[in-house]
C-alpha atoms as a PDB file:
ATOM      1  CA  UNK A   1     -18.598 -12.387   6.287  1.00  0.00           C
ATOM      2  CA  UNK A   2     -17.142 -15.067   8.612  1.00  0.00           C
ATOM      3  CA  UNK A   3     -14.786 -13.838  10.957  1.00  0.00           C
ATOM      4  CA  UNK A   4     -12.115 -16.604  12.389  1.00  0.00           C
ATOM      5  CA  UNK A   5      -9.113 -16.847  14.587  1.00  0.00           C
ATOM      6  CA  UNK A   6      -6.277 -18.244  13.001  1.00  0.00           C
ATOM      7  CA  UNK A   7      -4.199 -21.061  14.947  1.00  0.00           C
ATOM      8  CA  UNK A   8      -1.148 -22.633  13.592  1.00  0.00           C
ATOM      9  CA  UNK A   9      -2.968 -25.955  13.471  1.00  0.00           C
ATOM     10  CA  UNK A  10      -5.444 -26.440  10.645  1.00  0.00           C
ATOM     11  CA  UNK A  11      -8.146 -26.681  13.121  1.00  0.00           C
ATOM     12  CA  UNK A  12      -9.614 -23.215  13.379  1.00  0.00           C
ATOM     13  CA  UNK A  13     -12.753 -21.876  15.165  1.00  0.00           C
ATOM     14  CA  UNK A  14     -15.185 -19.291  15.085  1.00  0.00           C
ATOM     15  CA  UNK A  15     -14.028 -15.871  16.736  1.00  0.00           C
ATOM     16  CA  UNK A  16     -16.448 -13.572  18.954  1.00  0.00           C
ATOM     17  CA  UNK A  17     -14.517 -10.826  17.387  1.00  0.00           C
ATOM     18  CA  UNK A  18     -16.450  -8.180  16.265  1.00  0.00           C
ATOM     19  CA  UNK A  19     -16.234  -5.559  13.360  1.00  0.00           C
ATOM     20  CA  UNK A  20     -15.211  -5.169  10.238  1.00  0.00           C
ATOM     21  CA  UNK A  21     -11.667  -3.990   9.127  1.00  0.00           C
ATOM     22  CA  UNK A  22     -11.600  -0.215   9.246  1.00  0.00           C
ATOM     23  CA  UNK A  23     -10.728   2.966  10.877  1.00  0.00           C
ATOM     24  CA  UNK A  24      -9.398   5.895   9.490  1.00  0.00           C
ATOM     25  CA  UNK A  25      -8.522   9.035  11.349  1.00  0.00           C
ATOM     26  CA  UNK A  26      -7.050  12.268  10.298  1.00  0.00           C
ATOM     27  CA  UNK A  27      -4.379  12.160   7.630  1.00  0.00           C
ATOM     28  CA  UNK A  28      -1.103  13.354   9.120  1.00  0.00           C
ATOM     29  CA  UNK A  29       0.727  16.145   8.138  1.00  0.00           C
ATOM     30  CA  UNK A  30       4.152  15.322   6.343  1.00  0.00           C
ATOM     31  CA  UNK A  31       6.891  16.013   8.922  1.00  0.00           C
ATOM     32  CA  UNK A  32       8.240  18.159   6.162  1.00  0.00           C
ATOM     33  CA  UNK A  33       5.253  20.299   6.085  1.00  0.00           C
ATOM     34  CA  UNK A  34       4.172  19.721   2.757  1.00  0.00           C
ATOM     35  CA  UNK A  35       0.290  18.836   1.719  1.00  0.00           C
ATOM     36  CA  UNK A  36       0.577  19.340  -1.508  1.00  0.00           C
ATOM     37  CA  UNK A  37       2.446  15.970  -2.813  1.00  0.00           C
ATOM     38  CA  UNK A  38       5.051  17.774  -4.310  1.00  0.00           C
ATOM     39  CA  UNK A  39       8.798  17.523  -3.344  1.00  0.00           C
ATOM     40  CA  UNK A  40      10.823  20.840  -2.517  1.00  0.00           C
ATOM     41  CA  UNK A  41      13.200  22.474  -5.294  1.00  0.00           C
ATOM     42  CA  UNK A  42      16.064  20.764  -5.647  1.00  0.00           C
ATOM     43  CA  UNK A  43      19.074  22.264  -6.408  1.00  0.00           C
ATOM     44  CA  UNK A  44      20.038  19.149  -8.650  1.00  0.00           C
ATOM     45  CA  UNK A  45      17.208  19.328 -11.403  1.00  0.00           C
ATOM     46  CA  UNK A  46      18.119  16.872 -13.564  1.00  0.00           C
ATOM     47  CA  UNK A  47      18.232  18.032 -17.486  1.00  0.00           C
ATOM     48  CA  UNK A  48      14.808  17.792 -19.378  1.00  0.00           C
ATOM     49  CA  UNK A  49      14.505  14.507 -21.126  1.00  0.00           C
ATOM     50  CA  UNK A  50      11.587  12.341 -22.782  1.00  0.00           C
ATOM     51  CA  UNK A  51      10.022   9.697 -21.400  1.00  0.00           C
ATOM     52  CA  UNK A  52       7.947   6.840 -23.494  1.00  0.00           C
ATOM     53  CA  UNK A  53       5.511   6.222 -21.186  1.00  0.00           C
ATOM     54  CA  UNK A  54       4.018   3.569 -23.718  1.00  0.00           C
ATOM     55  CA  UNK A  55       6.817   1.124 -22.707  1.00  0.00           C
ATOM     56  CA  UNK A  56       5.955   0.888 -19.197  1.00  0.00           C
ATOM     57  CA  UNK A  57       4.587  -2.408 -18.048  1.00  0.00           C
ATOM     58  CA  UNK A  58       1.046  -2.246 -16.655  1.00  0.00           C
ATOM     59  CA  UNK A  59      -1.056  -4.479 -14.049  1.00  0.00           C
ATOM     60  CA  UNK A  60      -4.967  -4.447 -13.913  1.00  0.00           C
ATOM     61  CA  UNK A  61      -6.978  -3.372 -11.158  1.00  0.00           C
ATOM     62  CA  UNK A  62     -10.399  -2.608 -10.494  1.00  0.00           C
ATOM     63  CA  UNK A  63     -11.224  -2.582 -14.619  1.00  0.00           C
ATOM     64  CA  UNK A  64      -8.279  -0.599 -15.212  1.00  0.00           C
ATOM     65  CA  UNK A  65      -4.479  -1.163 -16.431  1.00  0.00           C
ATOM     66  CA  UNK A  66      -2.431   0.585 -14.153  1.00  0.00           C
ATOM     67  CA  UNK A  67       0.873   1.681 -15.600  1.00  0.00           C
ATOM     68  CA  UNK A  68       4.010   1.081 -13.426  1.00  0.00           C
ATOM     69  CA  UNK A  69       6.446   3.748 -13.913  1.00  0.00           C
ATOM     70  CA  UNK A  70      10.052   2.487 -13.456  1.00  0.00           C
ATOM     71  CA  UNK A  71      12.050   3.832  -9.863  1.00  0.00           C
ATOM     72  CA  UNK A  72      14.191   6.203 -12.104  1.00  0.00           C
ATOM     73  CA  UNK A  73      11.558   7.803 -14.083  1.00  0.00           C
ATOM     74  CA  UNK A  74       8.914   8.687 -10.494  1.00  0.00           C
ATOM     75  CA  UNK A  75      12.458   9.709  -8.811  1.00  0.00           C
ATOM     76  CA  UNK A  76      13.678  11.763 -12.532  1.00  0.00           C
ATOM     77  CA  UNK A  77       9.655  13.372 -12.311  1.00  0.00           C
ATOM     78  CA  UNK A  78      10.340  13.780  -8.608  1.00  0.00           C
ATOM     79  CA  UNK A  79      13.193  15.514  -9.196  1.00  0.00           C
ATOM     80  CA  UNK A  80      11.860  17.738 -11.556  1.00  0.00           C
ATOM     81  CA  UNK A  81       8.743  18.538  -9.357  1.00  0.00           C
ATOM     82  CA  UNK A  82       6.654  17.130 -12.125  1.00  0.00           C
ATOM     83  CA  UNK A  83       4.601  14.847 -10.487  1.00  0.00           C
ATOM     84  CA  UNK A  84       2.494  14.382  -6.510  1.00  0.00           C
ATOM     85  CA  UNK A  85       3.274  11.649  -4.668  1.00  0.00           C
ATOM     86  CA  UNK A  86       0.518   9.773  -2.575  1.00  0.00           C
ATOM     87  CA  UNK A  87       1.403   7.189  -0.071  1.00  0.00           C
ATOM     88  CA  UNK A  88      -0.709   4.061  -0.297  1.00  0.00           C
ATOM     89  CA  UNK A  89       0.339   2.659   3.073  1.00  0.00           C
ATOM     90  CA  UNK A  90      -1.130   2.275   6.560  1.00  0.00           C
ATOM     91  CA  UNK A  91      -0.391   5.452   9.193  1.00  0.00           C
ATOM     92  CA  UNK A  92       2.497   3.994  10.734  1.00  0.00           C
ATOM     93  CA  UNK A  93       4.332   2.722   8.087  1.00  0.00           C
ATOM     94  CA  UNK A  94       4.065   6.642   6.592  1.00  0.00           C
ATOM     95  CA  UNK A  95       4.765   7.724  10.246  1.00  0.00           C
ATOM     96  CA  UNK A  96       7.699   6.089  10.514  1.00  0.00           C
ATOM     97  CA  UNK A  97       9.252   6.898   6.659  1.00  0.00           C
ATOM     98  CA  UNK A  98       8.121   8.413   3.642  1.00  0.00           C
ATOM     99  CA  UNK A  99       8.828  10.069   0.305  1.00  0.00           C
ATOM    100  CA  UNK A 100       9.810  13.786   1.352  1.00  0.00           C
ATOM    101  CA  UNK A 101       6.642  15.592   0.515  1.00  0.00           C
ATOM    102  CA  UNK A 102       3.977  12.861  -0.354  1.00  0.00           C
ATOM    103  CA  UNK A 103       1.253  12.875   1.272  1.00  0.00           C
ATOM    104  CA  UNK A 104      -0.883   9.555   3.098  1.00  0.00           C
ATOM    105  CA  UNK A 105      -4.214   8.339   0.329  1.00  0.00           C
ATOM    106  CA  UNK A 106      -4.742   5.172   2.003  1.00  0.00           C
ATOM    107  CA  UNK A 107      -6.308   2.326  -0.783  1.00  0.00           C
ATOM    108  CA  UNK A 108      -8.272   0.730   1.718  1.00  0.00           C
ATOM    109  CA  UNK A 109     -11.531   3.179   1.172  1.00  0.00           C
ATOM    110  CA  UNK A 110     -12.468   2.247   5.066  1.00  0.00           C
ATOM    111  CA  UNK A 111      -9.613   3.688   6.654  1.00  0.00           C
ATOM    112  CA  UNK A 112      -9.314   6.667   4.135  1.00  0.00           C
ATOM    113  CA  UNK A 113      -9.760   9.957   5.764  1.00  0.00           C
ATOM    114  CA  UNK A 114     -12.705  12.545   4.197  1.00  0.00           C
ATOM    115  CA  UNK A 115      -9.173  14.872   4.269  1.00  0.00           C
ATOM    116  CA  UNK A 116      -7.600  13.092   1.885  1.00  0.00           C
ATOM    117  CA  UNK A 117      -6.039  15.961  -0.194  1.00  0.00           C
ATOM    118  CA  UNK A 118      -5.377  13.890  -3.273  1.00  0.00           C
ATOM    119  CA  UNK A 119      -9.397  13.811  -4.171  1.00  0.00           C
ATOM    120  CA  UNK A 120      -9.014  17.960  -4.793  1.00  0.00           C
ATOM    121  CA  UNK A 121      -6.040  17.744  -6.747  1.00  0.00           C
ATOM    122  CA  UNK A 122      -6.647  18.609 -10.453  1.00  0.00           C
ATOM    123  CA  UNK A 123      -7.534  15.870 -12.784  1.00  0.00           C
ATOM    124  CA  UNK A 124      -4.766  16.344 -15.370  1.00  0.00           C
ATOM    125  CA  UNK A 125      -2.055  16.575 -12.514  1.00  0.00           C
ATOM    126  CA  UNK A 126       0.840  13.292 -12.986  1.00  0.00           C
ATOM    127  CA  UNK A 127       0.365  11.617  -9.597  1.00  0.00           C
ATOM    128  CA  UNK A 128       2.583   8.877  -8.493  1.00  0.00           C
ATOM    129  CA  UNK A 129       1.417   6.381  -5.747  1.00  0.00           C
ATOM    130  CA  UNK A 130       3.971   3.959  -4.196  1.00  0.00           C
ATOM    131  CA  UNK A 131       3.682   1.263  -1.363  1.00  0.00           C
ATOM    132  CA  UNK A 132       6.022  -0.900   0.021  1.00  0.00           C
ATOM    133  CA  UNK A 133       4.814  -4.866  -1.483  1.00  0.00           C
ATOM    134  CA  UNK A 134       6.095  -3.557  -3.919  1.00  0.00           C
ATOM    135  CA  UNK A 135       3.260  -2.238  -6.016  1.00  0.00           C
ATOM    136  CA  UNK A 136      -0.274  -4.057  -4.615  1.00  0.00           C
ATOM    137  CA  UNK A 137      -1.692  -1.294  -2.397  1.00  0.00           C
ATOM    138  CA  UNK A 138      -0.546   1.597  -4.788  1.00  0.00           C
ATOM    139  CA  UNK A 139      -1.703  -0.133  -8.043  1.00  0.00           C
ATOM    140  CA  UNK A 140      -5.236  -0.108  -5.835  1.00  0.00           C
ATOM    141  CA  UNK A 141      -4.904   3.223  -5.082  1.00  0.00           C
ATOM    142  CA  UNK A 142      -3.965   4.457  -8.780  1.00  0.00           C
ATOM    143  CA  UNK A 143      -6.938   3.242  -9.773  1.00  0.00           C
ATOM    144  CA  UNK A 144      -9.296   4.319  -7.750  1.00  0.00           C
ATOM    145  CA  UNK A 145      -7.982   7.645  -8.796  1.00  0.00           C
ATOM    146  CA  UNK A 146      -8.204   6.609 -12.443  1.00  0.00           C
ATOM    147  CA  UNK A 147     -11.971   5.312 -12.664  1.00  0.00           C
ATOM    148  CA  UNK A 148     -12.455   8.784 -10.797  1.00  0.00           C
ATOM    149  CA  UNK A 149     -10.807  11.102 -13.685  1.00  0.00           C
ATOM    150  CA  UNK A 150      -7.851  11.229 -12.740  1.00  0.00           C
ATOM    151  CA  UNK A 151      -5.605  11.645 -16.256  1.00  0.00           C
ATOM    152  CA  UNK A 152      -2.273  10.559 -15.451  1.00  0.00           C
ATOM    153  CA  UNK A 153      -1.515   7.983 -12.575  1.00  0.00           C
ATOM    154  CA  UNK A 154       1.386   5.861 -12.090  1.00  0.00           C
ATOM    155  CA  UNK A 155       2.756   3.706  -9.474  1.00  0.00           C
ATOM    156  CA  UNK A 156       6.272   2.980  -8.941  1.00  0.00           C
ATOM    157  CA  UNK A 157       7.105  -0.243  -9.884  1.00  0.00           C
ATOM    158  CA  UNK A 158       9.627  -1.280  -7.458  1.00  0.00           C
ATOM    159  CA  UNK A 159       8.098   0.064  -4.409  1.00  0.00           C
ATOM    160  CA  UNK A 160       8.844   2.552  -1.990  1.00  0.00           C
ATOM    161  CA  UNK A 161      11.930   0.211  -0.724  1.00  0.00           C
ATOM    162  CA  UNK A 162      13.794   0.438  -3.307  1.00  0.00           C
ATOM    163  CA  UNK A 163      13.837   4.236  -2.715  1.00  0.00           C
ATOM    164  CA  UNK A 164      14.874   3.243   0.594  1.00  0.00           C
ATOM    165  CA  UNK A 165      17.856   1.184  -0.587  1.00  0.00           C
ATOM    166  CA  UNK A 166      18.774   4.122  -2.823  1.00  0.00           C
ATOM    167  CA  UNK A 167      18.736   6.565  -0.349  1.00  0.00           C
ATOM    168  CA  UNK A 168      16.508   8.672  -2.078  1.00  0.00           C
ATOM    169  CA  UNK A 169      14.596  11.956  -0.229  1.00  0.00           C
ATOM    170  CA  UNK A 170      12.636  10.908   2.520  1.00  0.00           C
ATOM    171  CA  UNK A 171      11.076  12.093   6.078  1.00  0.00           C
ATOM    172  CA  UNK A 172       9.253  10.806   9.221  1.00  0.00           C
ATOM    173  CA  UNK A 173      10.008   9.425  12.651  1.00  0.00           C
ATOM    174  CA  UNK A 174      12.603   6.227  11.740  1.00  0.00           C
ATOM    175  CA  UNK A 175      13.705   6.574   8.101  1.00  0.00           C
ATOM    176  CA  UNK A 176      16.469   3.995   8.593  1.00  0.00           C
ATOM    177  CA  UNK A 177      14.377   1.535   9.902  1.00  0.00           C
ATOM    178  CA  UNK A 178      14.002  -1.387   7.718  1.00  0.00           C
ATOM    179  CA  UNK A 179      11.017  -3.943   8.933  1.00  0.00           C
ATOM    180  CA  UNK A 180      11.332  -7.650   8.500  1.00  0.00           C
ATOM    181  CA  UNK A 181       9.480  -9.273   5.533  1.00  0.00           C
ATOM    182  CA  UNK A 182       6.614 -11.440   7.116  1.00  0.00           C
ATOM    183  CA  UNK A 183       5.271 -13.876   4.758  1.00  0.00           C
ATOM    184  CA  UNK A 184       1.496 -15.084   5.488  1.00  0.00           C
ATOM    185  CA  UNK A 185      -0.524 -17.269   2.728  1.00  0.00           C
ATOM    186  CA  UNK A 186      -3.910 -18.333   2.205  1.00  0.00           C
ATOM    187  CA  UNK A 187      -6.661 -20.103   0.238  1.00  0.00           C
ATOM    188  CA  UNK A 188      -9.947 -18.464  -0.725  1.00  0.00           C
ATOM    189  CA  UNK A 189     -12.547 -19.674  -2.962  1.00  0.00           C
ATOM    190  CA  UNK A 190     -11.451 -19.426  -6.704  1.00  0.00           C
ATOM    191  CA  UNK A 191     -14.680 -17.135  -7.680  1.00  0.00           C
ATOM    192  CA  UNK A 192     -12.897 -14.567  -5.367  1.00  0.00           C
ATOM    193  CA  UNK A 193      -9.724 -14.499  -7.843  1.00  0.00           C
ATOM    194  CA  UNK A 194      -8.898 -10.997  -8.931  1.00  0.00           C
ATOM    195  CA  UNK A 195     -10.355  -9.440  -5.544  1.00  0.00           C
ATOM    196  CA  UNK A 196      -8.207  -8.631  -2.801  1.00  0.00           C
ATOM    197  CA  UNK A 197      -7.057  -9.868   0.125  1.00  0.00           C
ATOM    198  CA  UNK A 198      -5.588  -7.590   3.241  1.00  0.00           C
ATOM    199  CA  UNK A 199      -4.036  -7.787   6.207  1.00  0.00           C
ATOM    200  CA  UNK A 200      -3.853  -5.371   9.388  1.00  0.00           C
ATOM    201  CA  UNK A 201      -1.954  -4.518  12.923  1.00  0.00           C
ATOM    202  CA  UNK A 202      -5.221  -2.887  14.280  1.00  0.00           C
ATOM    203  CA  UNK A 203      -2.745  -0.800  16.895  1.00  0.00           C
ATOM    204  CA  UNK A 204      -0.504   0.467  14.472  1.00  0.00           C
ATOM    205  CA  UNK A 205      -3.179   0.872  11.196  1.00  0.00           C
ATOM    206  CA  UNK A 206      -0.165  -0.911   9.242  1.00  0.00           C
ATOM    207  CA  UNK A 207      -1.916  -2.590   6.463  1.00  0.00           C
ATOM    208  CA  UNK A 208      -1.283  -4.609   3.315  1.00  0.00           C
ATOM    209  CA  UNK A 209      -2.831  -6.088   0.790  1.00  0.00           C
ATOM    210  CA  UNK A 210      -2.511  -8.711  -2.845  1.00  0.00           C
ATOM    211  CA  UNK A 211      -4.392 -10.193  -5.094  1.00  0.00           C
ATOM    212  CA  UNK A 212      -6.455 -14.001  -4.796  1.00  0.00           C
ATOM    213  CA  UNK A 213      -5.054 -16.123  -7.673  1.00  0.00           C
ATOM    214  CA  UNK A 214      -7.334 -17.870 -10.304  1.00  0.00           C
ATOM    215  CA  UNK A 215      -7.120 -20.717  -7.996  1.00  0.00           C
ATOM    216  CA  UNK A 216      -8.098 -19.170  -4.495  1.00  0.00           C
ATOM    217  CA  UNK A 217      -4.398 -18.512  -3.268  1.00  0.00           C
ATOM    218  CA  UNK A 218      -2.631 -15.343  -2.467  1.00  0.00           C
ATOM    219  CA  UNK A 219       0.460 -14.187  -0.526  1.00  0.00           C
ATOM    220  CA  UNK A 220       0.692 -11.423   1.632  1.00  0.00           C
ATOM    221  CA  UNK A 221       4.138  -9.984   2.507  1.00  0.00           C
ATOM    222  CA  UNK A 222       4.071  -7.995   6.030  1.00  0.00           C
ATOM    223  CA  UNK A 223       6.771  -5.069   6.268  1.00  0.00           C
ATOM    224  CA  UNK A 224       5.165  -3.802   9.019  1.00  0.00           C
ATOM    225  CA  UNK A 225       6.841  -1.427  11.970  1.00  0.00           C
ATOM    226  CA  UNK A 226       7.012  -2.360  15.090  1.00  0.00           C
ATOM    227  CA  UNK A 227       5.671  -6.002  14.837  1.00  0.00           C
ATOM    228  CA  UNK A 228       6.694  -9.540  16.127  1.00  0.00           C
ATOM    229  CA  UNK A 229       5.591 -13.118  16.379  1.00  0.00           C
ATOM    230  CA  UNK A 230       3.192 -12.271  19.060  1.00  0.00           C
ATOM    231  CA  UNK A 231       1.819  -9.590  17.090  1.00  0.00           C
ATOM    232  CA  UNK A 232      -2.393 -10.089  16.014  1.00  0.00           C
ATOM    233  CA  UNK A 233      -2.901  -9.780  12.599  1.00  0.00           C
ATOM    234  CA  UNK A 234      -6.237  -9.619  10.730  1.00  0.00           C
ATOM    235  CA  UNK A 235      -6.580 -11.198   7.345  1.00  0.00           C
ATOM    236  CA  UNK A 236      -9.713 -10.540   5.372  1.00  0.00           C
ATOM    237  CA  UNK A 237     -11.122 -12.055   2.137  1.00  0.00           C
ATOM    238  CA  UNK A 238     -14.408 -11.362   0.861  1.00  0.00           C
ATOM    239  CA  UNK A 239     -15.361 -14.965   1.491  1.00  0.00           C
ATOM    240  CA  UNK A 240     -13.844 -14.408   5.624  1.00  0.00           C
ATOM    241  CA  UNK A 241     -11.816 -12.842   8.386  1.00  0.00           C
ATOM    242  CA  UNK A 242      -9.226 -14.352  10.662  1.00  0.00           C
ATOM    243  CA  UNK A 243      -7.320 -12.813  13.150  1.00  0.00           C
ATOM    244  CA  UNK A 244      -3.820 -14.887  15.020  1.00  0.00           C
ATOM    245  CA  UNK A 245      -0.296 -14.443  15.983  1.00  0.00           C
ATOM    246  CA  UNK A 246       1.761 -13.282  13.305  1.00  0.00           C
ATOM    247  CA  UNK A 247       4.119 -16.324  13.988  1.00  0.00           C
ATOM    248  CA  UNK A 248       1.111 -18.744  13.660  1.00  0.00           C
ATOM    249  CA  UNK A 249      -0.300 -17.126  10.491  1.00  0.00           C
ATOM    250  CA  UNK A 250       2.967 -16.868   8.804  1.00  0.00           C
ATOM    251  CA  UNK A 251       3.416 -20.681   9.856  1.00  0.00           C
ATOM    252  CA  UNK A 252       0.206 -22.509   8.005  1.00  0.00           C
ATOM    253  CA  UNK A 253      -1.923 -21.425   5.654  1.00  0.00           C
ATOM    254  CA  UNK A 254      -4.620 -19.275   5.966  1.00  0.00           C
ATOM    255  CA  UNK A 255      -8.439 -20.892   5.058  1.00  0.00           C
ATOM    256  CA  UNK A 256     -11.804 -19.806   5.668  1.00  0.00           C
END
């Protein structure tokens, strides 16, 4: 793996940066004291209704089609207390706000804590992920969980801001905070298309991640916490690594 440091000219040099993009850590403990993914009883159950799970749309991942369950079917399960809800998203961003009672399953397996709760929940269990892009990093996550056994896994397919804009239940340290949209794209080699490319605030373990196009390109879009155009960001691709300023990354485009 090349590792690089990204300027906002297209000249761009070798880095004496060293490591790999990882980490992990404990996984926090919801601020509202679950672990279990489950929401508390509501007092508003909605009334019992069926869903056709057959209609919802699906995107491929790692072998598998991952369904995407529309926002009012995760929040009607939710609701209900009929499904778990794992987080997808970097430490900070789950810090800051989450879905009230989910708990944090990273997708990037490096930075995924051996406490990870969701690996002992039962296999027929409906789990929900969600992430913020506004399905890439829980789609990964679902199915990791499906080519492990896991039955039933959904993401939600407009992401966990849309649950924001709702105002649906959440918790943590900022829920009203709302993080610009940072846009940075690159080029990788075409026989990388379907792999993943990521991107991470070391200091804050904010990370995100999409998918390399047939022909080599991708687009990641930052919502990241407490960020700016002076910020470093690491992009990775299996063909390289660069790290830059957020404002030069999101300026040019990204090459190995």
């Amino acid at each position: 793996m090349k590792r690089r440091a990204f300027l906002a000219s297209s000249a761009v040099s070798l880095s004496a940066v060293a490591g790999c993009l990882g980490g992990g850590g404990s996984v926090p403990t919801p601020s509202d004291g679950n672990t279990d993914g489950y929401p508390p009883e509501f007092d508003d159950k909605p009334e019992k209704r069926d869903i056709d799970t057959s209609s919802f749309g699906t995107v491929k991942e790692n072998g598998v089609q991952v369904p995407l369950a529309p926002i009012d079917v995760a929040h009607y399960w939710y609701k209900r207390g009929e499904a778990r809800m794992a987080d997808a998203r970097g430490k900070k961003q789950y810090k800051t706000s989450h879905i009230y009672g989910s708990v944090l399953s990273q997708a990037a397996p490096g930075r995924r804590s051996s406490d990870d709760p969701v690996k002992d929940w039962p296999k027929d269990d409906r789990i929900i992920c969600y992430c913020g892009c506004p399905h890439h990093l829980s789609s990964i996550r679902a199915s990791q969980l499906i080519n492990e056994g896991f039955k039933e896994v959904y993401v939600i397919d407009e992401g966990f801001w849309e649950w924001h804009e709702r105002g649906y239940p959440m918790r943590g340290e900022d829920v009203g905070s709302t993080p610009k949209n940072w846009v940075i794209r690159g080029e990788a080699q075409s026989a990388f298309a379907g792999k993943n490319a990521w991107a991470r605030h070391r200091p804050t373990k904010q990370v995100e991640s999409t998918d390399i196009t047939d022909e080599g390109s991708y687009e990641l879009h930052l919502k990241f916490h407490e960020v700016g155009p002076d910020s470093t960001i690491e992009v990775e691709t299996p063909g390289y690594t660069v790290e830059g300023k957020l404002k030069d990354l999101s300026a040019g485009t990204v090459q190995g």
